[in-house]
N, C-alpha and C. Protein backbone atom coordinates (compact mmCIF):
# COMPACT_ATOMS: atom_id res chain seq x y z
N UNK A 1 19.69 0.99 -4.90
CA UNK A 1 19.39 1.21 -6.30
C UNK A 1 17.96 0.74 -6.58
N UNK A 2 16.77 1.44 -7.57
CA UNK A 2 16.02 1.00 -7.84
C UNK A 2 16.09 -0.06 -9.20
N UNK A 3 14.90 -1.33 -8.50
CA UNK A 3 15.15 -2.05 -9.85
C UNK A 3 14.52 -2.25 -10.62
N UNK A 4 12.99 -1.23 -10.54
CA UNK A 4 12.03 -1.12 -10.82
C UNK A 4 10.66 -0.44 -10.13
N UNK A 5 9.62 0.28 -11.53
CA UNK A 5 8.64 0.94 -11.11
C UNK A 5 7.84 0.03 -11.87
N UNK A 6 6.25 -0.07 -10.66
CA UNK A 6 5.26 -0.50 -11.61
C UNK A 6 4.53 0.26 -10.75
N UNK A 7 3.10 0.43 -12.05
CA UNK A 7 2.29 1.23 -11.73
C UNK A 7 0.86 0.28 -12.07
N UNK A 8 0.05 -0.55 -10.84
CA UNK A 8 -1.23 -1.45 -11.42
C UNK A 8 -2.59 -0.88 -10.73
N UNK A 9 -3.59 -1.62 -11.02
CA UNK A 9 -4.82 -0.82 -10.32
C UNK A 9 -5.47 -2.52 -9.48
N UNK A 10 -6.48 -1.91 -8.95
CA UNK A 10 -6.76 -2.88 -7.74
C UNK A 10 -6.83 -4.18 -8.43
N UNK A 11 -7.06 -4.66 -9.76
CA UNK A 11 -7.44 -5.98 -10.81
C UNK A 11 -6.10 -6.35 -10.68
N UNK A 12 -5.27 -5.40 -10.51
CA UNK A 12 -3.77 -6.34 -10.80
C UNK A 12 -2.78 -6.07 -12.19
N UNK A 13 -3.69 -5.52 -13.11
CA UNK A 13 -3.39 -5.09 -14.52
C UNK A 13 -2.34 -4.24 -13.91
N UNK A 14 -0.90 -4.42 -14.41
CA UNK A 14 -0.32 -3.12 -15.04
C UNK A 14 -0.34 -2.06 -15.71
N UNK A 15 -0.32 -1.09 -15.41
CA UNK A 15 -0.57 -0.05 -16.10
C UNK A 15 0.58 0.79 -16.61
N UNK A 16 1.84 0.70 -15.54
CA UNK A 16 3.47 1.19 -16.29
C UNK A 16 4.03 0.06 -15.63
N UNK A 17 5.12 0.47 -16.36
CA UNK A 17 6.15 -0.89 -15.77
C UNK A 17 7.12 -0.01 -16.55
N UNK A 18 8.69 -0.16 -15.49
CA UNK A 18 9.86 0.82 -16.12
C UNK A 18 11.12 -0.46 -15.09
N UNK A 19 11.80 -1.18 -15.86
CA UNK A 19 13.15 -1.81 -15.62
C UNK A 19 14.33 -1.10 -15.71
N UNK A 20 15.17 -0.86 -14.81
CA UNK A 20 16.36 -0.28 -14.66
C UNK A 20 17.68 -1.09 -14.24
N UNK A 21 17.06 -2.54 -14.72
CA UNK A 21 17.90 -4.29 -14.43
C UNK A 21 17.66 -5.26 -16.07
N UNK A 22 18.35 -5.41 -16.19
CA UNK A 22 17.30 -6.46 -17.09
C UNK A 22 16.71 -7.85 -16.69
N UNK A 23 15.51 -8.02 -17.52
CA UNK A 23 14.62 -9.10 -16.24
C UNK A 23 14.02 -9.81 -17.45
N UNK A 24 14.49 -11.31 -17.80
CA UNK A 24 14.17 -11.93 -18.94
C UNK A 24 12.35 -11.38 -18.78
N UNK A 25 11.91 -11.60 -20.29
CA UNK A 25 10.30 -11.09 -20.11
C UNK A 25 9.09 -12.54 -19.96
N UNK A 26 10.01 -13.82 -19.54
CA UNK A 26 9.00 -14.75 -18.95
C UNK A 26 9.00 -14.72 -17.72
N UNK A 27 10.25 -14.48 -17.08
CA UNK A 27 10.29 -14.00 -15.66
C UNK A 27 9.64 -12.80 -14.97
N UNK A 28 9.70 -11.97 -16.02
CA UNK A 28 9.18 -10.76 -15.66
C UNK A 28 7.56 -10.87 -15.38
N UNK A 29 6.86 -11.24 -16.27
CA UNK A 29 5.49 -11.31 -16.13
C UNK A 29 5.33 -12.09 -14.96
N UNK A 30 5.95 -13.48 -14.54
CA UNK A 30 5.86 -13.90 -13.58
C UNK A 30 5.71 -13.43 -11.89
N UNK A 31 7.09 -12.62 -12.46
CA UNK A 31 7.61 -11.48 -11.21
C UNK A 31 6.40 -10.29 -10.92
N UNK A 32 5.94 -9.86 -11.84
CA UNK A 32 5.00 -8.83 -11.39
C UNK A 32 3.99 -9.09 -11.00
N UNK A 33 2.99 -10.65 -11.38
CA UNK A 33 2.10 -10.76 -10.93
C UNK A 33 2.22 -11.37 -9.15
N UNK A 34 3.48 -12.16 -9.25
CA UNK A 34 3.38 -12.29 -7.75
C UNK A 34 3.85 -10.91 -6.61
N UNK A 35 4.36 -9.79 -7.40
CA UNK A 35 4.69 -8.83 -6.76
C UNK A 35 3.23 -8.07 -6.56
N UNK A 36 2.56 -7.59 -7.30
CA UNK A 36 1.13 -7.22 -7.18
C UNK A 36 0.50 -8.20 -6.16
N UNK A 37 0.22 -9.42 -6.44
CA UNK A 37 -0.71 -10.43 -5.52
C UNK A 37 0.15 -9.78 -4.18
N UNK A 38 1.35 -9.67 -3.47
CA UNK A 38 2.11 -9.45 -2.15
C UNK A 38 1.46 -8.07 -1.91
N UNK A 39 1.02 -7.36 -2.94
CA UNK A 39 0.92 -5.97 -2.58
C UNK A 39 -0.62 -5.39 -2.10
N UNK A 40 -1.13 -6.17 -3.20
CA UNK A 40 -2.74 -5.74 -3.56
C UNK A 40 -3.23 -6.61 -2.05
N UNK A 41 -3.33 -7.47 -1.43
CA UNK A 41 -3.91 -8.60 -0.64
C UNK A 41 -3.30 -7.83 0.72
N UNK A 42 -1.96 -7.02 1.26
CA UNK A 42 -2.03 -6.63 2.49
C UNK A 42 -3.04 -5.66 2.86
N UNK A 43 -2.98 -5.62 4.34
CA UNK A 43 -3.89 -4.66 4.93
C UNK A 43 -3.73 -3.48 4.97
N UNK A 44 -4.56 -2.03 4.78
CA UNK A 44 -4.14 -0.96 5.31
C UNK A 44 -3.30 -0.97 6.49
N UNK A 45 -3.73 -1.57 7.63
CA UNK A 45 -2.55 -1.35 8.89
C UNK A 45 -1.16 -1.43 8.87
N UNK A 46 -1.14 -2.55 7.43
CA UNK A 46 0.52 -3.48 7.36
C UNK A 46 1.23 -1.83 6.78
N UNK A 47 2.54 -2.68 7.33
CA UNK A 47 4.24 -1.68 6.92
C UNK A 47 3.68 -1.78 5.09
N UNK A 48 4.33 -0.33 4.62
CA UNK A 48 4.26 -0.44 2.97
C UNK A 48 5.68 -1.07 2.61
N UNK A 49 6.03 -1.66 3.45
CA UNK A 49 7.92 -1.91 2.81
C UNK A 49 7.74 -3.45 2.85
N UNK A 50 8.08 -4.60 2.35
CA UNK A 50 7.99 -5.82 1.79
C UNK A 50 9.02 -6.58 1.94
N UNK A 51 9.60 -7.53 2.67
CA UNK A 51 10.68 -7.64 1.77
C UNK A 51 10.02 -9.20 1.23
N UNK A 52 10.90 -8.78 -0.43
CA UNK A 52 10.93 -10.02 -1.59
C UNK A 52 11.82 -10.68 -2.00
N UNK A 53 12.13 -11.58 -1.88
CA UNK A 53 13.09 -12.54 -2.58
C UNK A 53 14.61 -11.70 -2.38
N UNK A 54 15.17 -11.22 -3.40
CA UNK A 54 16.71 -10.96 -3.05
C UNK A 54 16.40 -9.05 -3.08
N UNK A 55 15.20 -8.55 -2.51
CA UNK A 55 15.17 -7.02 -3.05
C UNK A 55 14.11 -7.29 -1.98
N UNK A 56 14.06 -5.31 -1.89
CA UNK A 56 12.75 -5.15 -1.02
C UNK A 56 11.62 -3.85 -1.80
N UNK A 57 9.97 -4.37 -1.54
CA UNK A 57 9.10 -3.67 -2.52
C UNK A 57 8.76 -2.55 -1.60
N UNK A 58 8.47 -1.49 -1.94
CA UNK A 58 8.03 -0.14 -1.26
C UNK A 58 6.91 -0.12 -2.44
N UNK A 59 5.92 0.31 -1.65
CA UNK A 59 4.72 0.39 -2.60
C UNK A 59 3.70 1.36 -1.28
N UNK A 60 2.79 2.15 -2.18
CA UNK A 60 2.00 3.25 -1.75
C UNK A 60 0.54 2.39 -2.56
N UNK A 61 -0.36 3.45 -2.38
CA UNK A 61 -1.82 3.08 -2.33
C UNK A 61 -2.43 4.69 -2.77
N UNK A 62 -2.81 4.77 -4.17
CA UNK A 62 -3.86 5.95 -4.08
C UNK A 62 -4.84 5.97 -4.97
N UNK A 63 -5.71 6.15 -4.68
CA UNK A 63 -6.97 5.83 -5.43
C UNK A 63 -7.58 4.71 -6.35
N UNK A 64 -7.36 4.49 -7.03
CA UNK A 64 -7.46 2.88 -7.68
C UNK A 64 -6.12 2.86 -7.81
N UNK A 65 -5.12 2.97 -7.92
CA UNK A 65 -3.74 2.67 -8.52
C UNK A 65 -2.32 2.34 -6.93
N UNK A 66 -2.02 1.78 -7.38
CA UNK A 66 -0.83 1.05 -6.69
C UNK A 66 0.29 1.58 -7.31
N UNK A 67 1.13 2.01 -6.80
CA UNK A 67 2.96 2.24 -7.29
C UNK A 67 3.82 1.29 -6.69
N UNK A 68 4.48 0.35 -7.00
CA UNK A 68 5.13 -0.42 -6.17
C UNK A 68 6.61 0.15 -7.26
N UNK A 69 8.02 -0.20 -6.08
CA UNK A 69 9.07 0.47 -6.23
C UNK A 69 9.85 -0.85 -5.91
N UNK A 70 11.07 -1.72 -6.77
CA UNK A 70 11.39 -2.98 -6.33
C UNK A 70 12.66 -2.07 -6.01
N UNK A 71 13.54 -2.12 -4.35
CA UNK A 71 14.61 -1.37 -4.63
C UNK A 71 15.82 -2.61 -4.17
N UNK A 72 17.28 -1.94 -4.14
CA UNK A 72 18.32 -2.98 -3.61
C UNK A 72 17.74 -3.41 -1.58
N UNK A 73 18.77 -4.14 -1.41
CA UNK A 73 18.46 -3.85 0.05
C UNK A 73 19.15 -2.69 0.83
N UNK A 74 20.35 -2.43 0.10
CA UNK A 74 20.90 -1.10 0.60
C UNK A 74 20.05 0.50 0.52
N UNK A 75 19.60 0.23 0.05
CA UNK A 75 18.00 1.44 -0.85
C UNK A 75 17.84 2.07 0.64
N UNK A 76 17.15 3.25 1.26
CA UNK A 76 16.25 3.70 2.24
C UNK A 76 15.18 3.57 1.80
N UNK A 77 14.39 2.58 2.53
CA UNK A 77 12.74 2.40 2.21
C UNK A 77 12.33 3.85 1.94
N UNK A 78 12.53 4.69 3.32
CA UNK A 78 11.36 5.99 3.16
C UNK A 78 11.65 6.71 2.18
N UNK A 79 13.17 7.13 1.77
CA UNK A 79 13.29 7.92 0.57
C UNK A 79 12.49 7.57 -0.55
N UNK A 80 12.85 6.31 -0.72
CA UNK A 80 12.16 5.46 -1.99
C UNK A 80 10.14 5.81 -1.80
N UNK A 81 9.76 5.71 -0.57
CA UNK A 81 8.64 6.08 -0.56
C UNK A 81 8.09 7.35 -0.46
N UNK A 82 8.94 8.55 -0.06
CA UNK A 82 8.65 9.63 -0.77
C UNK A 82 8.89 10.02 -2.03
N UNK A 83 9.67 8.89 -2.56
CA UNK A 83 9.93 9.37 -4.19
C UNK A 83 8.74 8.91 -5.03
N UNK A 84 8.13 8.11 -4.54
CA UNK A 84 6.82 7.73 -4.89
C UNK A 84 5.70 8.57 -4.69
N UNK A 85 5.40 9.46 -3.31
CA UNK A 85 4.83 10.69 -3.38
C UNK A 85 4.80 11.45 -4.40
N UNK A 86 6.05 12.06 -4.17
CA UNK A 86 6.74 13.18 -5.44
C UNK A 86 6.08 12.55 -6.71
N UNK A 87 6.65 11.40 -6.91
CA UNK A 87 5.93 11.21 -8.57
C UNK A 87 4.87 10.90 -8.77
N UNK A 88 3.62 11.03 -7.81
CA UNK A 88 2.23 11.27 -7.66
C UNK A 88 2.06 12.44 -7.88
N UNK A 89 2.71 13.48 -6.83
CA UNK A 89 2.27 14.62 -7.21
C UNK A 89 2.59 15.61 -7.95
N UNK A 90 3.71 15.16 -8.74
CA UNK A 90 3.79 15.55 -10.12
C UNK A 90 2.57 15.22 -11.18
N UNK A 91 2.96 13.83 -11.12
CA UNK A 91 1.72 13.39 -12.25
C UNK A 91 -0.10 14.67 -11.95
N UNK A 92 -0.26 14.01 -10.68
CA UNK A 92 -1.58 15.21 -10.51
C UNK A 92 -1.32 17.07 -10.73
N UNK A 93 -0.55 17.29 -10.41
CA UNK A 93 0.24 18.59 -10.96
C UNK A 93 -0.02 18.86 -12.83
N UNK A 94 0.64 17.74 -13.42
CA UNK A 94 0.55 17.67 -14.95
C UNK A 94 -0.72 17.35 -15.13
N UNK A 95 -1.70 16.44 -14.92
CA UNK A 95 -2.73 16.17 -15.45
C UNK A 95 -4.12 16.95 -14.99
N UNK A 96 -3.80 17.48 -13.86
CA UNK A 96 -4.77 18.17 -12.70
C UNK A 96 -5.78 16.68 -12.47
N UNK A 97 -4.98 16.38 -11.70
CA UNK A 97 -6.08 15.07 -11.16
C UNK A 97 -5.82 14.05 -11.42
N UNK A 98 -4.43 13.45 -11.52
CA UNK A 98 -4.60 12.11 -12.26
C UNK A 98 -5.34 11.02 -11.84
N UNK A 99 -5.67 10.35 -13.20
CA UNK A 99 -6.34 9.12 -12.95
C UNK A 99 -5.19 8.11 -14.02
N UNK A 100 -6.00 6.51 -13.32
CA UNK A 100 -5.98 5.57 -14.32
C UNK A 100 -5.81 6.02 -15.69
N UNK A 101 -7.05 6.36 -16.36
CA UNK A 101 -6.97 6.92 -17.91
C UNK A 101 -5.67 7.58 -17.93
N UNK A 102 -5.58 8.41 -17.62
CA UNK A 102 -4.25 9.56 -17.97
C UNK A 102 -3.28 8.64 -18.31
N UNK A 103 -2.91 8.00 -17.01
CA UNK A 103 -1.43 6.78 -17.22
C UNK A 103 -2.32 6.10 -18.96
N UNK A 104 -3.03 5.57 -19.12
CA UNK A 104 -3.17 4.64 -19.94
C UNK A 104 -2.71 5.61 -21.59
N UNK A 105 -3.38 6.58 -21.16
CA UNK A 105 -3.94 7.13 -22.45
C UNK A 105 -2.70 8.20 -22.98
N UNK A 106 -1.74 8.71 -21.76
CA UNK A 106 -0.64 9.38 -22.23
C UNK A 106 0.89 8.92 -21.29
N UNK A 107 0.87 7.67 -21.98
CA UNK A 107 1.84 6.71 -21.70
C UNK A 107 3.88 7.10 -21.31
N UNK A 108 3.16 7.99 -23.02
CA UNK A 108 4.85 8.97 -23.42
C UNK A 108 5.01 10.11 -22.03
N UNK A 109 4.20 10.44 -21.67
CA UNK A 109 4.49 11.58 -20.96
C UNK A 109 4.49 11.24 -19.28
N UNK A 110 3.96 10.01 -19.35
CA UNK A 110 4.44 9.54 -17.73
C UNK A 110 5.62 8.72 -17.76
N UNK A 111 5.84 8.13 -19.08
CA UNK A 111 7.86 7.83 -18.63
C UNK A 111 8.81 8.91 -19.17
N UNK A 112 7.99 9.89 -19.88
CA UNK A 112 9.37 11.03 -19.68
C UNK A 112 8.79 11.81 -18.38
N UNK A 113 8.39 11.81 -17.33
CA UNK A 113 8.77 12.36 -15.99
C UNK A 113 8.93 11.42 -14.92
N UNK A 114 8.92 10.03 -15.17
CA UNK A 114 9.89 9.15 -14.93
C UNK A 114 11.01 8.95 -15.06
N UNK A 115 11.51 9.53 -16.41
CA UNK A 115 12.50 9.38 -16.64
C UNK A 115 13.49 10.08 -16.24
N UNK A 116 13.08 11.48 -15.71
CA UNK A 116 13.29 12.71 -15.34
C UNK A 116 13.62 12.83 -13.87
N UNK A 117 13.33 11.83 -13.18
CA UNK A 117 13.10 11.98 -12.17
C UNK A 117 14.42 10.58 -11.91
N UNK A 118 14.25 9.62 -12.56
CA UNK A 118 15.00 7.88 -12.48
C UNK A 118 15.84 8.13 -13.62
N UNK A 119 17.24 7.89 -13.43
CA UNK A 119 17.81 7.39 -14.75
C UNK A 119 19.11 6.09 -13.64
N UNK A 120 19.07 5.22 -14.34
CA UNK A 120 19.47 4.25 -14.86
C UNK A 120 19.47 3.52 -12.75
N UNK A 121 18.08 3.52 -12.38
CA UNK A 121 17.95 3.10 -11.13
C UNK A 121 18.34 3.94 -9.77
N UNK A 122 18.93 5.28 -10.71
CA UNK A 122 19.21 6.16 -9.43
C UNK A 122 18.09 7.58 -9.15
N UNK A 123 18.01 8.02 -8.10
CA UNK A 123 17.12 9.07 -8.40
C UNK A 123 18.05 10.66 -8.94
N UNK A 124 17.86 10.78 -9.51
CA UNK A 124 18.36 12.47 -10.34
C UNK A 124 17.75 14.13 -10.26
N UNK A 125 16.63 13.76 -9.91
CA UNK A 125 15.75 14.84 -9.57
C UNK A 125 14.73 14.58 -9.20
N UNK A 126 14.34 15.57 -8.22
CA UNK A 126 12.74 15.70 -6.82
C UNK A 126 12.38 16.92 -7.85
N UNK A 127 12.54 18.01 -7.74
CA UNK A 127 12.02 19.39 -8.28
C UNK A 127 11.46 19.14 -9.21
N UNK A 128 9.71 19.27 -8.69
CA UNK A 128 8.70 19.55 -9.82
C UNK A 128 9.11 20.45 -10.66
N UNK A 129 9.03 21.64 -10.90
CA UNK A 129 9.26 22.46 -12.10
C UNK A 129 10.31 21.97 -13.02
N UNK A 130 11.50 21.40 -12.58
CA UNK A 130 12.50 20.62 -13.52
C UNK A 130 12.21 19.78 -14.16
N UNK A 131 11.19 18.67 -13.51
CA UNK A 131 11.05 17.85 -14.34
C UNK A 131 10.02 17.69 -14.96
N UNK A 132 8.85 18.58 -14.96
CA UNK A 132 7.82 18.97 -15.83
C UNK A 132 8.29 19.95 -16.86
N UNK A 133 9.56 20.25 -16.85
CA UNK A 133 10.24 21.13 -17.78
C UNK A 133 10.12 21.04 -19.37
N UNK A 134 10.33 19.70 -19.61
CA UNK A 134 10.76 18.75 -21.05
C UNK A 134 8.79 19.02 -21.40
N UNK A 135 8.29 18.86 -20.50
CA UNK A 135 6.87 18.46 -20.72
C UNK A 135 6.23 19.80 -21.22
N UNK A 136 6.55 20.61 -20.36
CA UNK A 136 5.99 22.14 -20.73
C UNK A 136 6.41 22.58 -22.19
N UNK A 137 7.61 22.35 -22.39
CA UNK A 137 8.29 22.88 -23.50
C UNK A 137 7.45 22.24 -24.64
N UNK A 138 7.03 20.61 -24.34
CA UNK A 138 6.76 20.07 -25.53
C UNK A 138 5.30 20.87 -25.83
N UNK A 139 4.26 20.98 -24.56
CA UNK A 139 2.92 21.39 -24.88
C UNK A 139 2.91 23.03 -25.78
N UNK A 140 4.15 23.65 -25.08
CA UNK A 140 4.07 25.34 -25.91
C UNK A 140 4.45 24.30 -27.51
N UNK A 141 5.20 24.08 -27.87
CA UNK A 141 5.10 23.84 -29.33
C UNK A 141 4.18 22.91 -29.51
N UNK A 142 3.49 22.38 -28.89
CA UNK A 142 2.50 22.00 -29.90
C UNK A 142 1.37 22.84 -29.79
N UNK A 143 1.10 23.60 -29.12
CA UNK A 143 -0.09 24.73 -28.63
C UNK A 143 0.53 25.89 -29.85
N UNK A 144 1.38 26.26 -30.37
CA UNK A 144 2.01 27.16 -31.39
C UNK A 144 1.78 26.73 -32.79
């Protein structure tokens, strides 16, 4: 089960953060910055799979931005890390290019294809066109 997505850039700043556990929010801040410091500080050569405390982190690397994925230990690392692909290349799909800005600046529309993709720590859907679906629909009415 996933128990969480965060999305930070090389400073460490968060940029999404999506709980599918509940995680008091003094702990939480706690939790993410030492999950980032574990993430941001390994080497390109190192394994992307982690293990942390009572869970293990799957985390990718693309361009300034970090995705780290906190899953159970029963989880498959690699699935979990192609699901992290996939929701890269969605996002660049929707934005043509994503960057930093994009996540910052259209917040709503990267957790509804999060959401689309994750509901309640499980994965529900891979298929780009499905889950850019909600998204398309919203841009024709507002383009109308």
């Amino acid at each position: 089960m996933i128990k969480f997505v965060l999305m930070v850039n090389r400073q460490g700043q968060t940029r999404l953060s999506r709980y599918y556990q509940p995680v008091e929010l003094r702990r939480r801040a706690a939790m993410e910055a030492d999950v980032v410091r574990g993430c941001l500080y390994r080497k390109k050569e190192e394994c992307s799979f982690v293990e942390y405390k009572d869970f293990k982190l799957v985390y990718r690397h693309y361009a300034s931005l970090y995705v780290v994925v906190g899953i159970t230990e029963s989880e498959n690392e690699l699935s979990v890390y192609e699901l992290v692909h996939n929701f890269v290349e969605i996002l660049d799909k929707y934005f043509s290019r994503v960057s930093e800005l994009d996540i910052m600046f259209n917040m709503d529309k990267v957790h509804i294809i999060l959401d689309e993709m994750i509901q309640n720590g499980h994965v529900v859907e891979t298929n780009h066109t499905r889950i850019l679906a909600p998204l398309t629909a919203l841009d024709t009415l507002a383009h109308s």
